[in-house]
N, C-alpha and C. Protein backbone atom coordinates (compact mmCIF):
# COMPACT_ATOMS: atom_id res chain seq x y z
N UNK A 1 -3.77 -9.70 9.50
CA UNK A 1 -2.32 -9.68 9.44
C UNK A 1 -1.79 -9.80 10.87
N UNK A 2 -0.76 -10.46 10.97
CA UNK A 2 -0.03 -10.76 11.87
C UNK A 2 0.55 -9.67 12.74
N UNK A 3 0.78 -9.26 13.75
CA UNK A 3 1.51 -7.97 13.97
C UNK A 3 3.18 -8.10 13.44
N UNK A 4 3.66 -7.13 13.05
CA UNK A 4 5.01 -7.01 12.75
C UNK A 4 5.93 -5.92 13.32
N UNK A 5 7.45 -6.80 13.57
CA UNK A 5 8.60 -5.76 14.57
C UNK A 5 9.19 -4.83 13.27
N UNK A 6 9.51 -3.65 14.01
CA UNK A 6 10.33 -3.36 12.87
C UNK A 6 11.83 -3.81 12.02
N UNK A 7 12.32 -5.00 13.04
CA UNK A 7 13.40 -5.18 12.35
C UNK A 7 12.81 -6.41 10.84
N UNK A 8 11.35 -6.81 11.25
CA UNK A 8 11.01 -7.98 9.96
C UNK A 8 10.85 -6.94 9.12
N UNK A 9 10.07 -5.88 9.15
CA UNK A 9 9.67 -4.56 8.35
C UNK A 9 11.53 -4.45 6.93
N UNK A 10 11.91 -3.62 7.91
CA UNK A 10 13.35 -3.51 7.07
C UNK A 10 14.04 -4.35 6.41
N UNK A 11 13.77 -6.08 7.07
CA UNK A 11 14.11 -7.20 6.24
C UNK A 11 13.47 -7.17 5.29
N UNK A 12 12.17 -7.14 4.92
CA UNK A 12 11.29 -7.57 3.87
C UNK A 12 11.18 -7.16 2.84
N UNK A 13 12.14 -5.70 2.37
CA UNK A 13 11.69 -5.00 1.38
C UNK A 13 12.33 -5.94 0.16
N UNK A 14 11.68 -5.89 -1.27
CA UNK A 14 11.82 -6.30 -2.38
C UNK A 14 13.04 -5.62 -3.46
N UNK A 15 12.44 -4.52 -3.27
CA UNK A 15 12.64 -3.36 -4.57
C UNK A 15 13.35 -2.33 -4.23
N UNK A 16 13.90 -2.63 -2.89
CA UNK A 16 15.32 -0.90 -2.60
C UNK A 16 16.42 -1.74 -1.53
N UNK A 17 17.46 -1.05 -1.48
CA UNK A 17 18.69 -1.35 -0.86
C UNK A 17 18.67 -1.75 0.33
N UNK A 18 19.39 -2.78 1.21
CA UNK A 18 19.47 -2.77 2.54
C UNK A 18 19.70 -1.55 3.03
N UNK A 19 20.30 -0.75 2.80
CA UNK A 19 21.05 0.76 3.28
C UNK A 19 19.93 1.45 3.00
N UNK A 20 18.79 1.65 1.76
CA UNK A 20 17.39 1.93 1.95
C UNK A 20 16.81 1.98 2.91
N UNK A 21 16.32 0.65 2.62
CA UNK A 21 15.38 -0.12 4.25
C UNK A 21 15.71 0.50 5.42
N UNK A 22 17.28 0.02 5.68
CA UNK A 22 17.53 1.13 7.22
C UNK A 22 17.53 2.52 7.29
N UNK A 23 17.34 3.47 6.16
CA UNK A 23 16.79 4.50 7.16
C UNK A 23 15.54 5.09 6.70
N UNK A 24 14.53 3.91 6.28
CA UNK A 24 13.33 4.42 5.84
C UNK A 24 12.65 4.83 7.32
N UNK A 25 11.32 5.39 7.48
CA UNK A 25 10.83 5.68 9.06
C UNK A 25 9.82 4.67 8.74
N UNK A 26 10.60 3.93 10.36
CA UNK A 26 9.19 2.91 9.98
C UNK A 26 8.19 3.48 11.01
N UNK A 27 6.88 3.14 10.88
CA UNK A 27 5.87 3.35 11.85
C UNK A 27 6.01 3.91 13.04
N UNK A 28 5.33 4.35 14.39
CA UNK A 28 6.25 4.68 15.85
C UNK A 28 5.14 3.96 16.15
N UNK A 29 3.72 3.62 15.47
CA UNK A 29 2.79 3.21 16.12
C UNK A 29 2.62 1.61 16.13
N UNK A 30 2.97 0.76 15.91
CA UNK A 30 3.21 -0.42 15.33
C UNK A 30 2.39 -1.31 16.16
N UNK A 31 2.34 -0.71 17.71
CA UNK A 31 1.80 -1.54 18.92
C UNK A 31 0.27 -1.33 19.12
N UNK A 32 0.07 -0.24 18.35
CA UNK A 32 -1.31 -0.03 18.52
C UNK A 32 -2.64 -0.39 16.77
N UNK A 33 -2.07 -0.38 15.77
CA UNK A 33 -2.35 -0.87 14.80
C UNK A 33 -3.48 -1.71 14.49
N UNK A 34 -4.51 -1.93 14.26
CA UNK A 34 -5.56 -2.45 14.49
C UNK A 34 -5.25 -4.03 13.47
N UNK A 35 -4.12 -4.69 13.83
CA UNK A 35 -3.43 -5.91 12.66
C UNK A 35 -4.64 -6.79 12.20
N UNK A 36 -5.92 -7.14 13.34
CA UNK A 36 -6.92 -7.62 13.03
C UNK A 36 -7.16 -7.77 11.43
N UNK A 37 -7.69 -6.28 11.42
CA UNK A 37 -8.35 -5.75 10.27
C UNK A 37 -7.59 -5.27 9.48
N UNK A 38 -5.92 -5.61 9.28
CA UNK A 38 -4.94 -4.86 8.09
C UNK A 38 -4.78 -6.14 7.14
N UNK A 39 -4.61 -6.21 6.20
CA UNK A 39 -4.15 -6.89 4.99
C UNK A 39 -2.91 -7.04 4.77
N UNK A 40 -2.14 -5.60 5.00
CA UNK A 40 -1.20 -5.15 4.72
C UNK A 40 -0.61 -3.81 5.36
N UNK A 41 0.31 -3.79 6.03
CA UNK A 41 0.78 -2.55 6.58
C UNK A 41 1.19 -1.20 5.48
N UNK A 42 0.25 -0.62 6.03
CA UNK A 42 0.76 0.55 4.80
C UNK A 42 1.04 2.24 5.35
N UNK A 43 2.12 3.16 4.69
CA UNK A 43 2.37 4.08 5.86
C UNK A 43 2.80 5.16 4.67
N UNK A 44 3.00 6.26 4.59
CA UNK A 44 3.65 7.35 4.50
C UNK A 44 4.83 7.90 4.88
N UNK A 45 5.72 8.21 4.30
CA UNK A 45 6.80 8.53 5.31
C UNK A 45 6.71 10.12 5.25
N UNK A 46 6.30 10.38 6.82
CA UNK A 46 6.40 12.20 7.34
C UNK A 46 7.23 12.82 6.57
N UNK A 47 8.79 12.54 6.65
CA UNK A 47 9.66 13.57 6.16
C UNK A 47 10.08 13.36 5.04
N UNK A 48 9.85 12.49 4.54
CA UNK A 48 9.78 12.52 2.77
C UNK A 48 8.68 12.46 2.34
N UNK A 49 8.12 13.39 1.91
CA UNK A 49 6.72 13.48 0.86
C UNK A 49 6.90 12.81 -0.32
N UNK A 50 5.95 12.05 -0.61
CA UNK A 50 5.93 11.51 -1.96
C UNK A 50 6.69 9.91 -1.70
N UNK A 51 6.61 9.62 -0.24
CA UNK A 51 7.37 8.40 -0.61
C UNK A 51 6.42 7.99 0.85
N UNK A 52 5.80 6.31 0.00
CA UNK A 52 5.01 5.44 0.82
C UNK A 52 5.60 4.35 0.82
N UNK A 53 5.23 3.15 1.80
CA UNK A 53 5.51 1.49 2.24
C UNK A 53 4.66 1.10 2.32
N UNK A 54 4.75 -0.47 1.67
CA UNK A 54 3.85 -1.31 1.83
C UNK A 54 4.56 -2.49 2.15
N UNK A 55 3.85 -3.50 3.25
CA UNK A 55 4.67 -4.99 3.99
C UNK A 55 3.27 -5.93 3.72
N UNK A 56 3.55 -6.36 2.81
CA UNK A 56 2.62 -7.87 2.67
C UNK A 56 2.59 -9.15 3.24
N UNK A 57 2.18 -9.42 3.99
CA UNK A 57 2.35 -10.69 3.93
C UNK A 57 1.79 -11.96 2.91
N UNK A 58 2.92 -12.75 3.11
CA UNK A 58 2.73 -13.84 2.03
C UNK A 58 2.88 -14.73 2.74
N UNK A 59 2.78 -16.11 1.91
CA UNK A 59 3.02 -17.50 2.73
C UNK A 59 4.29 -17.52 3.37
N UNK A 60 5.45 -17.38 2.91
CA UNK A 60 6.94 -17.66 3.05
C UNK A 60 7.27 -16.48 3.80
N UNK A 61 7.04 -15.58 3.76
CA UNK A 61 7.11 -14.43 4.47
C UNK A 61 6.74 -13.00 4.35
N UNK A 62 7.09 -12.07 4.63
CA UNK A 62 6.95 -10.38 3.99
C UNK A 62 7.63 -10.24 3.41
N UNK A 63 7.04 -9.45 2.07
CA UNK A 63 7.34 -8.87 0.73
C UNK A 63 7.15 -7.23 1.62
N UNK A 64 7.98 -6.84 1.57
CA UNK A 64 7.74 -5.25 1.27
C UNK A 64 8.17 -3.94 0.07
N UNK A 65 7.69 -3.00 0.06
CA UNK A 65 7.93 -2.41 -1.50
C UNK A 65 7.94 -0.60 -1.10
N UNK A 66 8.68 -0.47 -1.60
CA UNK A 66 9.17 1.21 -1.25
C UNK A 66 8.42 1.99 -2.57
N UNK A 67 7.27 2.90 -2.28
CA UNK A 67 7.00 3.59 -3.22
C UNK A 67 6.88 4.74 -3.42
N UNK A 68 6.49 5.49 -4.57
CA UNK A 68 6.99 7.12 -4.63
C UNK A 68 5.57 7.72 -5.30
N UNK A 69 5.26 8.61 -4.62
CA UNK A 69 4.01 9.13 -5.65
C UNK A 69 4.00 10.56 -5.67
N UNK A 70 3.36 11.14 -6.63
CA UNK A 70 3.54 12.74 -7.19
C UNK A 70 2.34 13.42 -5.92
N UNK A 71 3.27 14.45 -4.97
CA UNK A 71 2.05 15.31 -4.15
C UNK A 71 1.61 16.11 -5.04
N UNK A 72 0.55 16.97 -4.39
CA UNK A 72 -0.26 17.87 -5.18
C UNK A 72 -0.98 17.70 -6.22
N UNK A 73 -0.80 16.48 -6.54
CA UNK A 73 -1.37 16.20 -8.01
C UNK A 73 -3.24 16.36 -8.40
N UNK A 74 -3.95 15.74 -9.12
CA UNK A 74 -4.90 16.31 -9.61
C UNK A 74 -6.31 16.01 -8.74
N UNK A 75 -7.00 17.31 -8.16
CA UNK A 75 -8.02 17.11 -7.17
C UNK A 75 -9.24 16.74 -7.41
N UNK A 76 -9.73 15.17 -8.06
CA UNK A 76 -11.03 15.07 -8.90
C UNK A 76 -11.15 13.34 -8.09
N UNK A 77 -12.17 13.12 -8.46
CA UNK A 77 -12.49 11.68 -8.18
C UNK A 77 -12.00 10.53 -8.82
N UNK A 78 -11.26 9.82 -8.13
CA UNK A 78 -10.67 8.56 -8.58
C UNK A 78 -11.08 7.37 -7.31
N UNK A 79 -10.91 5.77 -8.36
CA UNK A 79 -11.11 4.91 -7.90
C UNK A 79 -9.78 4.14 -7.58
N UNK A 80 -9.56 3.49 -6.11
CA UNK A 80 -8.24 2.33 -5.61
C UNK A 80 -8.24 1.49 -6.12
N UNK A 81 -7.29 0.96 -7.10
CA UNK A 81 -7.67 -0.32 -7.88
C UNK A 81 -7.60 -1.27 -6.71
N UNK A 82 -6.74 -0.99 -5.53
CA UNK A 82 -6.70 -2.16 -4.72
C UNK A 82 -7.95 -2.61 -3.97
N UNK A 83 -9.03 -1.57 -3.64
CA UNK A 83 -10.44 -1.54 -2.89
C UNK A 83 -11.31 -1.38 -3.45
N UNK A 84 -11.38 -0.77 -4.63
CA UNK A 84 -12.45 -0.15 -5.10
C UNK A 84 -13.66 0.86 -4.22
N UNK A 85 -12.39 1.53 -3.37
CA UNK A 85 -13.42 3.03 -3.14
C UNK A 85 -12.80 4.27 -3.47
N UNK A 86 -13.77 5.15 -4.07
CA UNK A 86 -13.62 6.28 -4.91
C UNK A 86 -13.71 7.06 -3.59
N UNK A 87 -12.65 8.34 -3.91
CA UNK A 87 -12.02 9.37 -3.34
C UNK A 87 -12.93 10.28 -3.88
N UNK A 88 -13.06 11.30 -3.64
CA UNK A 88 -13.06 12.69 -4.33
C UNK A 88 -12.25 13.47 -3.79
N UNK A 89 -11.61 14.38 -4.60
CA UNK A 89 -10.99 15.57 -4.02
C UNK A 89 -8.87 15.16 -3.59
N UNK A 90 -9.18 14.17 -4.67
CA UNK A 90 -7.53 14.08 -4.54
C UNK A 90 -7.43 12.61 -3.46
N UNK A 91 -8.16 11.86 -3.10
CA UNK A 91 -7.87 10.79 -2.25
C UNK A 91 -7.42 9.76 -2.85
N UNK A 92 -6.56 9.48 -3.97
CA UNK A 92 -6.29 8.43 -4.57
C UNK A 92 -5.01 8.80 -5.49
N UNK A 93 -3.94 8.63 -5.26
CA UNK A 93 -3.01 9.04 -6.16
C UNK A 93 -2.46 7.31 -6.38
N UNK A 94 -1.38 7.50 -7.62
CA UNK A 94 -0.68 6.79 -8.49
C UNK A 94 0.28 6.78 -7.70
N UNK A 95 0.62 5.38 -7.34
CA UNK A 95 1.86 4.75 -6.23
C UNK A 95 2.90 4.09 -7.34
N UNK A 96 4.17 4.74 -7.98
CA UNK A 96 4.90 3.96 -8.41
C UNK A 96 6.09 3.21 -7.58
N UNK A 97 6.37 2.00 -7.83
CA UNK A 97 7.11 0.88 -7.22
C UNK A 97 8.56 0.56 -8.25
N UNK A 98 9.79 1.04 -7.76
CA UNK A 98 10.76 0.28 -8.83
C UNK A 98 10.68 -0.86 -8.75
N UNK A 99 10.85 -1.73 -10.18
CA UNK A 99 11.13 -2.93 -9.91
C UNK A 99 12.01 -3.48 -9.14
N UNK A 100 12.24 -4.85 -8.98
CA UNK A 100 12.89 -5.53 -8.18
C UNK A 100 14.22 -6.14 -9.12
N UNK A 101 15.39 -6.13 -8.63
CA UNK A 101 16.75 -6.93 -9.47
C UNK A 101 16.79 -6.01 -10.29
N UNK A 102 17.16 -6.86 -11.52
CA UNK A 102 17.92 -5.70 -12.55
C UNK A 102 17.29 -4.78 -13.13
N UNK A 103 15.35 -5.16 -13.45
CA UNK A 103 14.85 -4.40 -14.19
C UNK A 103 14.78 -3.45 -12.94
N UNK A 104 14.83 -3.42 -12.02
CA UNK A 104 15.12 -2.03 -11.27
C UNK A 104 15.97 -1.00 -10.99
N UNK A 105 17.19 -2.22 -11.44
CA UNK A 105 18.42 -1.17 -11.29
C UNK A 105 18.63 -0.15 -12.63
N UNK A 106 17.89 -0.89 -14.00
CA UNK A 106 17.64 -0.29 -15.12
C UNK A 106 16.35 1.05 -15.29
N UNK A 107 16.19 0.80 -13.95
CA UNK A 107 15.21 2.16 -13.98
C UNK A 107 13.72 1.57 -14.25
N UNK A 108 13.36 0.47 -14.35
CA UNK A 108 11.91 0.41 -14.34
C UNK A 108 10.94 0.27 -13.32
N UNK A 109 10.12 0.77 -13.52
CA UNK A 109 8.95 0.91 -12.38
C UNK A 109 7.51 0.26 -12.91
N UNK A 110 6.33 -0.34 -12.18
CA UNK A 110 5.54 -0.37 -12.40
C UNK A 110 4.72 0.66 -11.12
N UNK A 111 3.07 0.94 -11.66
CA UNK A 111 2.19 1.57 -10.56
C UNK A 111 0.79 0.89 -10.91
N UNK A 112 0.29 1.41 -9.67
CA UNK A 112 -1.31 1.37 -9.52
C UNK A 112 -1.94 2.62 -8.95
N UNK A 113 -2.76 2.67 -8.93
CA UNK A 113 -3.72 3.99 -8.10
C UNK A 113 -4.23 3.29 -6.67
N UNK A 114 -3.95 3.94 -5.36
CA UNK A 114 -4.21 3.55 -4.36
C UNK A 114 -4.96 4.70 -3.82
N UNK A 115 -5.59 4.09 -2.52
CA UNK A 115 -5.76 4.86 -1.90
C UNK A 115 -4.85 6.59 -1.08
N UNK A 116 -4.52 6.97 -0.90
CA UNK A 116 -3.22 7.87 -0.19
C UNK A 116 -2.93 7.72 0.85
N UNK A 117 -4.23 7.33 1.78
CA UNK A 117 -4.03 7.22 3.21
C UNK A 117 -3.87 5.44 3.33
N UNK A 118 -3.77 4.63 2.40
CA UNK A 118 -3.08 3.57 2.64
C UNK A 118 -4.01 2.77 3.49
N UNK A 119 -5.37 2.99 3.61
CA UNK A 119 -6.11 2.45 4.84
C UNK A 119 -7.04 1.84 4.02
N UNK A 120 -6.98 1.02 2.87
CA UNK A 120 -7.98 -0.23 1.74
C UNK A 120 -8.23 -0.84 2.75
N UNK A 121 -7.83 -1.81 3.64
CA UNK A 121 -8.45 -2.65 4.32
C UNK A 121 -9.13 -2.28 5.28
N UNK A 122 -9.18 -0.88 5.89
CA UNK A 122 -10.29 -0.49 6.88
C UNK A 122 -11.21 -0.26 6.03
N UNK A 123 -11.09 0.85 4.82
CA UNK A 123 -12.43 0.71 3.92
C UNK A 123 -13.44 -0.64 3.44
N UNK A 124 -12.60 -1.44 2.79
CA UNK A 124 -12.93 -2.37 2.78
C UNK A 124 -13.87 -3.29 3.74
N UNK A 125 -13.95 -3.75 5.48
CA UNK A 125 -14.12 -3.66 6.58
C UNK A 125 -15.34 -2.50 7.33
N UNK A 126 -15.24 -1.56 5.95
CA UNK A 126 -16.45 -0.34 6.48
C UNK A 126 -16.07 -0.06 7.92
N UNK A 127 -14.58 -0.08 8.71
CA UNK A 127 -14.22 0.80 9.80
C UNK A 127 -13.89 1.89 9.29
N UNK A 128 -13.63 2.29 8.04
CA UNK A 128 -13.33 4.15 7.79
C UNK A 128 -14.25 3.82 6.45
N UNK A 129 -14.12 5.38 6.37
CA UNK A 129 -15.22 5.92 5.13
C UNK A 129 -14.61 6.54 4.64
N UNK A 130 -14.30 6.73 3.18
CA UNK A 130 -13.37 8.41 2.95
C UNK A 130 -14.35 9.44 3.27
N UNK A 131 -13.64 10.53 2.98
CA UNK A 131 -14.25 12.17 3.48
C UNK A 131 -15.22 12.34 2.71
N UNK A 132 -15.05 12.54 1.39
CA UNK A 132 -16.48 12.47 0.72
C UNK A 132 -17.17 11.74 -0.57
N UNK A 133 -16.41 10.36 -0.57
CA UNK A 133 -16.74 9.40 -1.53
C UNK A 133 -17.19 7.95 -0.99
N UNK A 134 -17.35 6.91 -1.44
CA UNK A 134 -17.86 5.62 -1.23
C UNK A 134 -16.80 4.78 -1.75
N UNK A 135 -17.28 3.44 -1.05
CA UNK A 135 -17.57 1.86 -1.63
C UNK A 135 -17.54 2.25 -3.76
N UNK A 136 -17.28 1.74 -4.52
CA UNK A 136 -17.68 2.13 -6.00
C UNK A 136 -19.14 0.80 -6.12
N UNK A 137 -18.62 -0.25 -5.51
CA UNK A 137 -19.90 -1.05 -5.60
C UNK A 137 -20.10 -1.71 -4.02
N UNK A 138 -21.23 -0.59 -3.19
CA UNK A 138 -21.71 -1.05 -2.20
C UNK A 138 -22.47 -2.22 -1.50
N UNK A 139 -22.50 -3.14 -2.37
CA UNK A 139 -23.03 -4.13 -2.39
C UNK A 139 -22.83 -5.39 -2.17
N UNK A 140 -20.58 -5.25 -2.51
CA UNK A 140 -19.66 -6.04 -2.22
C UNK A 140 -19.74 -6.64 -0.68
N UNK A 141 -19.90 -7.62 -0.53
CA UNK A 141 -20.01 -8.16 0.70
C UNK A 141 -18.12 -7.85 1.21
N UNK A 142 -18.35 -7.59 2.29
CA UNK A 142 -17.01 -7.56 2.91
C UNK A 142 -15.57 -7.92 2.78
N UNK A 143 -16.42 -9.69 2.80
CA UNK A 143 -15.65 -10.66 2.59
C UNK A 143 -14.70 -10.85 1.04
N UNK A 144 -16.01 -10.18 0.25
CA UNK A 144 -15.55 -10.29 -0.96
C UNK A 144 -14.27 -9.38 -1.58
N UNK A 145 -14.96 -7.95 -0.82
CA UNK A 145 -13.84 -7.10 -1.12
C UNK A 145 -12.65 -7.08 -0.18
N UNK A 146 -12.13 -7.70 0.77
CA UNK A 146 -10.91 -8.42 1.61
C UNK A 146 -10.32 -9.70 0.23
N UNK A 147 -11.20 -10.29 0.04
CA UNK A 147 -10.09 -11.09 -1.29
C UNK A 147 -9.83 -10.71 -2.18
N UNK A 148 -10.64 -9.09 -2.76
CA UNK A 148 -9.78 -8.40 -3.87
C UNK A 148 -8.90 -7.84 -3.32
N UNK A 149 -8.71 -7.13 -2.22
CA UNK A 149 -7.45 -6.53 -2.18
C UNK A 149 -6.09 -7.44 -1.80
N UNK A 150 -6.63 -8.66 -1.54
CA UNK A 150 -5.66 -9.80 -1.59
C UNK A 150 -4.70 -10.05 -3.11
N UNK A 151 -6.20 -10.55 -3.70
CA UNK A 151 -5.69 -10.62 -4.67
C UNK A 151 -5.02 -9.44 -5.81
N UNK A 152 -5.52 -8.57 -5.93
CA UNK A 152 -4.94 -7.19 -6.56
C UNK A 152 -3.12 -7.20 -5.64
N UNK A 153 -3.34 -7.44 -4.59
CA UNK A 153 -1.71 -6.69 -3.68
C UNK A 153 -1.11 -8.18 -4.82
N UNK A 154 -1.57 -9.67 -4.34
CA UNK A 154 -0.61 -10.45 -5.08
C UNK A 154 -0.42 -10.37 -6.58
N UNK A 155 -1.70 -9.36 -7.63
CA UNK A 155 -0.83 -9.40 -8.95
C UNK A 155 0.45 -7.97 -8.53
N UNK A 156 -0.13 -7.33 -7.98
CA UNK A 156 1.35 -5.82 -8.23
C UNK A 156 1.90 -6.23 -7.47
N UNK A 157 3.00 -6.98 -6.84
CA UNK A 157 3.80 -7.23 -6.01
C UNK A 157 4.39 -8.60 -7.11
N UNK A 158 3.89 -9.14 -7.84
CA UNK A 158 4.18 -9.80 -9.13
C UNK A 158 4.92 -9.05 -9.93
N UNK A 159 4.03 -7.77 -10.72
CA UNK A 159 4.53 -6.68 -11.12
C UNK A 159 5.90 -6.13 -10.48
N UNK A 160 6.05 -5.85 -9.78
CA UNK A 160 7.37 -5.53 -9.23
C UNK A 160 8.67 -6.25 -9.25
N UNK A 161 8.29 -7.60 -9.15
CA UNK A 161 9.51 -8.84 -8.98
C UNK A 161 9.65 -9.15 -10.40
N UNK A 162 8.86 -8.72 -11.21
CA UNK A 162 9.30 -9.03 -12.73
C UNK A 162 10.01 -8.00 -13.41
């Protein structure tokens, strides 16, 4: 991934308000980011719990998507549909995304199960490991698992605009 400013960041979102976007927190670290090895910028926001970002890039430009997920929730082993590496101990929660246009303004949402710490493409890359789970199939050549999480971000980011 390309490196990105924060004013493309706040342009890009899909699925929440311009007045959103500007006062979401974007990153402070942006300059140091390892963009090499990201797919996709992905972050947490500190002072709102339960609410994550994701900035895709696409051909035409960044898609970004404002999402909300339940803290505290259940501490057992789950798999990232976007990476396919299993957490234990709560490392994988359910990221819901409102839709985009009207079915959003009507209240619909789609989700997936992600990682929490938002870091699929370092796993992926084998630069991080989770704390005490794996790869689900270690065997995946690198390369291979960098085009699933390609491809997985381009069906739910589909999901969202529909």
């Amino acid at each position: 991934m390309e490196p990105v400013t924060e004013r493309e960041i706040r342009a890009s979102f899909v699925n929440c308000s311009k007045g959103d976007a500007k006062r979401l927190t974007v990153p402070a670290d942006l300059e140091t980011r390892p963009w090499d090895d990201l797919d996709f910028l992905g972050w947490t926001d500190p002072g709102l719990p339960g609410r994550a970002y994701l900035v895709v890039p696409e051909e035409d430009g960044l898609a970004g998507i404002a999402l909300r997920y339940e803290t505290g929730g259940p501490r057992r082993s789950q798999m990232c549909t976007l990476c396919s590496t299993t957490h234990s101990n709560g490392g994988v929660v359910l990221m819901t995304a409102r839709k985009a246009g009207e079915a959003g303004r009507r209240g619909n949402t789609t989700g997936t199960y992600m990682c929490d710490d938002l870091c699929c493409s370092l796993y992926a890359r084998g630069k991080k490991t989770p704390a005490l789970g794996r790869a689900y199939r270690d065997d995946f050549d690198p390369e291979d698992r960098i085009r699933q999480i390609r491809q997985n971000l381009t069906g739910f980011l589909g999901r969202v605009r529909t």
